[in-house]
Protein backbone atom coordinates (compact mmCIF):
# COMPACT_ATOMS: atom_id res chain seq x y z
CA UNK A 1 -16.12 -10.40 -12.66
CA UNK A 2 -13.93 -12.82 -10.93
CA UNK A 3 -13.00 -12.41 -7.62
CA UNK A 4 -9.16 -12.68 -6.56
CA UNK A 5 -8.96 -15.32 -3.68
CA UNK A 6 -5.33 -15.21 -3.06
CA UNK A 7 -4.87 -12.19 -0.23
CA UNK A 8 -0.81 -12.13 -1.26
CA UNK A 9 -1.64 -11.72 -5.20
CA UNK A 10 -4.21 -9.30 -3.69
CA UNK A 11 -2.35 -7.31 -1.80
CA UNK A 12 -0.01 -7.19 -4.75
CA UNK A 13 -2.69 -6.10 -7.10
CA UNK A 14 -4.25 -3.28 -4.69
CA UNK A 15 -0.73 -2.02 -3.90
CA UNK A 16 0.48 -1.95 -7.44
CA UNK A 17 -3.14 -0.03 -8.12
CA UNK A 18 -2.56 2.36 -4.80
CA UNK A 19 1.13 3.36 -5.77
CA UNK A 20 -0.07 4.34 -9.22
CA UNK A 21 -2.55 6.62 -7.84
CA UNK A 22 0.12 8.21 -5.73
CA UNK A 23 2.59 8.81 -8.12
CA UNK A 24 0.06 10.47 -10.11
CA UNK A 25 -1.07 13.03 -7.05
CA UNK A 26 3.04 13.41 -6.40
CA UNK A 27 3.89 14.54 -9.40
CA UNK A 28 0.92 17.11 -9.84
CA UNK A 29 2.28 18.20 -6.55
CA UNK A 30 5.40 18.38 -7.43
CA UNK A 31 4.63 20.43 -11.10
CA UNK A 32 2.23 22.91 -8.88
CA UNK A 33 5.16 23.41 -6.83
CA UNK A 34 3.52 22.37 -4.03
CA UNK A 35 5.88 19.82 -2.59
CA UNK A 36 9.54 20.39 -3.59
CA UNK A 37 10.80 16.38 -3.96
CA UNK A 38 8.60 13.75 -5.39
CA UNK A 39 8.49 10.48 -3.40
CA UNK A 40 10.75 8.82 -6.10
CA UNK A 41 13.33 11.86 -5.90
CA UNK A 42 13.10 10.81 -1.74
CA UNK A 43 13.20 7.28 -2.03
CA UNK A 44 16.25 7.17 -4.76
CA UNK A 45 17.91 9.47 -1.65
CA UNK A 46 18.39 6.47 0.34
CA UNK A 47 20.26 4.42 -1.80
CA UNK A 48 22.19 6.63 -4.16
CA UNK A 49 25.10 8.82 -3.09
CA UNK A 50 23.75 12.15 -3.90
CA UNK A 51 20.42 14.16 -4.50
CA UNK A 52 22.32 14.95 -7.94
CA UNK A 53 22.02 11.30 -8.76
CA UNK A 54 18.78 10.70 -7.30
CA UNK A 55 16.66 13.64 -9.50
CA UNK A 56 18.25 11.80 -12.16
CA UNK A 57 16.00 9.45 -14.46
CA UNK A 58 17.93 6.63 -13.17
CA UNK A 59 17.29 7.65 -9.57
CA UNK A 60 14.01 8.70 -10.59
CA UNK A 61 13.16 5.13 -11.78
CA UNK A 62 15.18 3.46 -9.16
CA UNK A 63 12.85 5.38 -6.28
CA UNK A 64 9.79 4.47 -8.14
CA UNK A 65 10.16 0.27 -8.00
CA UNK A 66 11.35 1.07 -4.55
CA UNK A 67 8.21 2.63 -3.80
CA UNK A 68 6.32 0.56 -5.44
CA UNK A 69 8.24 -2.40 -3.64
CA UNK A 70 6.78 -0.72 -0.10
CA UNK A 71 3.68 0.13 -1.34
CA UNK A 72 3.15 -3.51 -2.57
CA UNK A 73 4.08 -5.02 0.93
CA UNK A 74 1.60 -2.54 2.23
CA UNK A 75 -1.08 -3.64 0.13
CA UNK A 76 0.03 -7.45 1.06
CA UNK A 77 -0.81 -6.09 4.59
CA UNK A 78 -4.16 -4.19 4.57
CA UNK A 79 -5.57 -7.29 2.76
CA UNK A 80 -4.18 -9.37 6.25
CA UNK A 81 -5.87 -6.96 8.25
CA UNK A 82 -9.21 -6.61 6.56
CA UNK A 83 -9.08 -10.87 6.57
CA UNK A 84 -8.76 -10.28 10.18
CA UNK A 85 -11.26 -7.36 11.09
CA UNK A 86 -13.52 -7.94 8.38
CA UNK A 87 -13.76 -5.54 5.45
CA UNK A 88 -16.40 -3.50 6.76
CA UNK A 89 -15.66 0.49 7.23
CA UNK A 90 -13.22 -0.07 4.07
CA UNK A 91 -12.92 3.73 3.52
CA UNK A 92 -12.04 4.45 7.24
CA UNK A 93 -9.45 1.73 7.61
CA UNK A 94 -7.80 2.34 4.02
CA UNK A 95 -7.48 5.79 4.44
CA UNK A 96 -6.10 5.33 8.60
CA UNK A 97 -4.38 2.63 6.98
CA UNK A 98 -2.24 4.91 4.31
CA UNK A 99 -1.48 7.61 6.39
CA UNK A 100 0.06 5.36 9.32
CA UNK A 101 2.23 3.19 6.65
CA UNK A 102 3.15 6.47 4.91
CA UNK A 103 3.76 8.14 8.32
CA UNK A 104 5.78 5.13 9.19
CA UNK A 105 7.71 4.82 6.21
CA UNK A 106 8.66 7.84 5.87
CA UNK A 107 9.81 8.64 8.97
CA UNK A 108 11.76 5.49 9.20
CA UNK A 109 13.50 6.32 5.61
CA UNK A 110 14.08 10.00 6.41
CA UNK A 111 15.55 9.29 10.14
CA UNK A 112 18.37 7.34 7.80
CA UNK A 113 21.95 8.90 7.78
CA UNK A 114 22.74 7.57 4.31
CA UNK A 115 19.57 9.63 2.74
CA UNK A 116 20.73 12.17 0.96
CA UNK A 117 17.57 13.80 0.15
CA UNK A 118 15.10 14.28 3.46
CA UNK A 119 11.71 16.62 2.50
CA UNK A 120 12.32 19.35 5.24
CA UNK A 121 9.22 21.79 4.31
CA UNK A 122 6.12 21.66 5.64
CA UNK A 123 4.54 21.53 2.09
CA UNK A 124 6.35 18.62 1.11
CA UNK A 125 5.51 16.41 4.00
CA UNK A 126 1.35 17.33 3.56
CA UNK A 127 1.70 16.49 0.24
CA UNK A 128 3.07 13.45 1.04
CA UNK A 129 0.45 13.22 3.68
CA UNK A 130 -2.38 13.56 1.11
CA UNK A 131 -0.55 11.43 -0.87
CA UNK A 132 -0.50 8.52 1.49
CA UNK A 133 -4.11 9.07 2.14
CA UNK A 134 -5.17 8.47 -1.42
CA UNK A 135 -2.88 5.61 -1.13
CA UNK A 136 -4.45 4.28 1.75
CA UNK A 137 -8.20 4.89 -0.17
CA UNK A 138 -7.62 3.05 -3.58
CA UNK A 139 -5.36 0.19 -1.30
CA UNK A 140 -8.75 -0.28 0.68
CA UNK A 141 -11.17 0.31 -2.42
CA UNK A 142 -9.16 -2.59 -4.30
CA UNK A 143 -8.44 -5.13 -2.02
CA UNK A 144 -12.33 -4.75 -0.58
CA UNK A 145 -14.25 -5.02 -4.24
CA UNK A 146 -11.82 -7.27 -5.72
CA UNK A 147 -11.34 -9.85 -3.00
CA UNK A 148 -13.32 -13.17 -2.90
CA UNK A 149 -15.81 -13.12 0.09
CA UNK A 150 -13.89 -16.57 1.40
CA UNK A 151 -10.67 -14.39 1.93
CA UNK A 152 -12.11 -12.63 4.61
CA UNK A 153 -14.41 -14.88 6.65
CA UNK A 154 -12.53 -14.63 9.39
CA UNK A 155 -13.05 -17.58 12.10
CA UNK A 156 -15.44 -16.70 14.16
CA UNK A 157 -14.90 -15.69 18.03
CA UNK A 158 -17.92 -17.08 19.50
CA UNK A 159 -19.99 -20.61 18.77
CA UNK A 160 -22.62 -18.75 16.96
CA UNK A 161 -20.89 -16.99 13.78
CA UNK A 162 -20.62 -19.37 10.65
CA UNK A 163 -18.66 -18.25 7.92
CA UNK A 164 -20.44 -17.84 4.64
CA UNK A 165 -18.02 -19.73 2.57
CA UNK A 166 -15.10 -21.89 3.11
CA UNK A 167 -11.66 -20.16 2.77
CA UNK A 168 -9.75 -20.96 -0.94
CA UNK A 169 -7.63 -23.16 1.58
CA UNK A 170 -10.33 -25.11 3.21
CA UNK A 171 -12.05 -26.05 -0.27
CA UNK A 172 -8.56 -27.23 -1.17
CA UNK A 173 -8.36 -29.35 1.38
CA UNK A 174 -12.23 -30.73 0.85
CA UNK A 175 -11.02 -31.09 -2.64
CA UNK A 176 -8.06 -32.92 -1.73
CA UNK A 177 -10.12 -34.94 0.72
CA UNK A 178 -12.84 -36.19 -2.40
CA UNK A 179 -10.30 -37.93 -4.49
């Protein structure tokens, strides 16, 4: 299989795979009854003018690309950091990585006065929780197996650490340089 040396398409790809995941986990918690509003339901809340209008399937769908919209820069961004701190510990750093942007987001979206629709329960905001952690797991998963090793040969920070390939952008530039 081909590996994706572009960390924005990347990111893009992992977070598009990541929010998938967790919209499937929401909405089982969300049937179960464990978690009373689905992310969708929560993000819609920001932008519409009433919860009425944002359990709609407008709303619904509305919340969903702008989920998917955050998730996506977030997968743009764990891609950055594993380029920077090397991909190693993958399943550590994804899953630290999902809580802290769900964490993040969220509180930044609920602390909004125009949201109409803030999860208050306890048993909404661990769902969300585990939500964000699977997030943060198949963001990590994807952008580690599917990236090109060049993407994350970081430069090194001593004299003595040679990267094993050249970056896409340095062969470019070699490429450039042989015509």
């Amino acid at each position: 299989m081909k590996k994706i040396k572009d960390r924005m398409v990347l990111g893009l790809i992992a977070g598009g795979a990541g929010v998938l995941l967790q919209t499937i986990f929401d909405e089982i918690s969300v049937r179960v009854g464990i978690s009373k509003r689905s992310y969708r339901t929560t993000a819609a809340g920001i932008w519409v003018s009433s919860r009425r209008q944002a359990e709609k399937w407008q709303g619904q769908l509305f919340g969903f690309f702008m989920n998917s919209f955050l998730a996506m820069l977030g997968g743009i961004s764990i891609v950055n950091i594993f380029s920077k701190s090397g991909r190693d510990h993958w399943l550590i750093k994804g899953l630290y990585f999902g809580m802290t942007f769900g964490a993040i987001i969220n509180g930044l979206l609920s602390s909004l006065p125009m949201n109409k629709v803030k999860p208050k329960d306890a048993n909404s905001n661990l769902s969300y929780l585990f939500t964000n952690a699977l997030y943060g797991l198949a963001v990590g998963t994807i952008a580690a197996k599917l990236g090109d090793d060049s993407i994350y040969d970081a430069k090194p920070q001593n004299n003595y650490l040679k990267p094993t390939e050249l970056t896409t952008e340095q062969s470019n530039v070699h490429k450039l340089a042989a015509k």
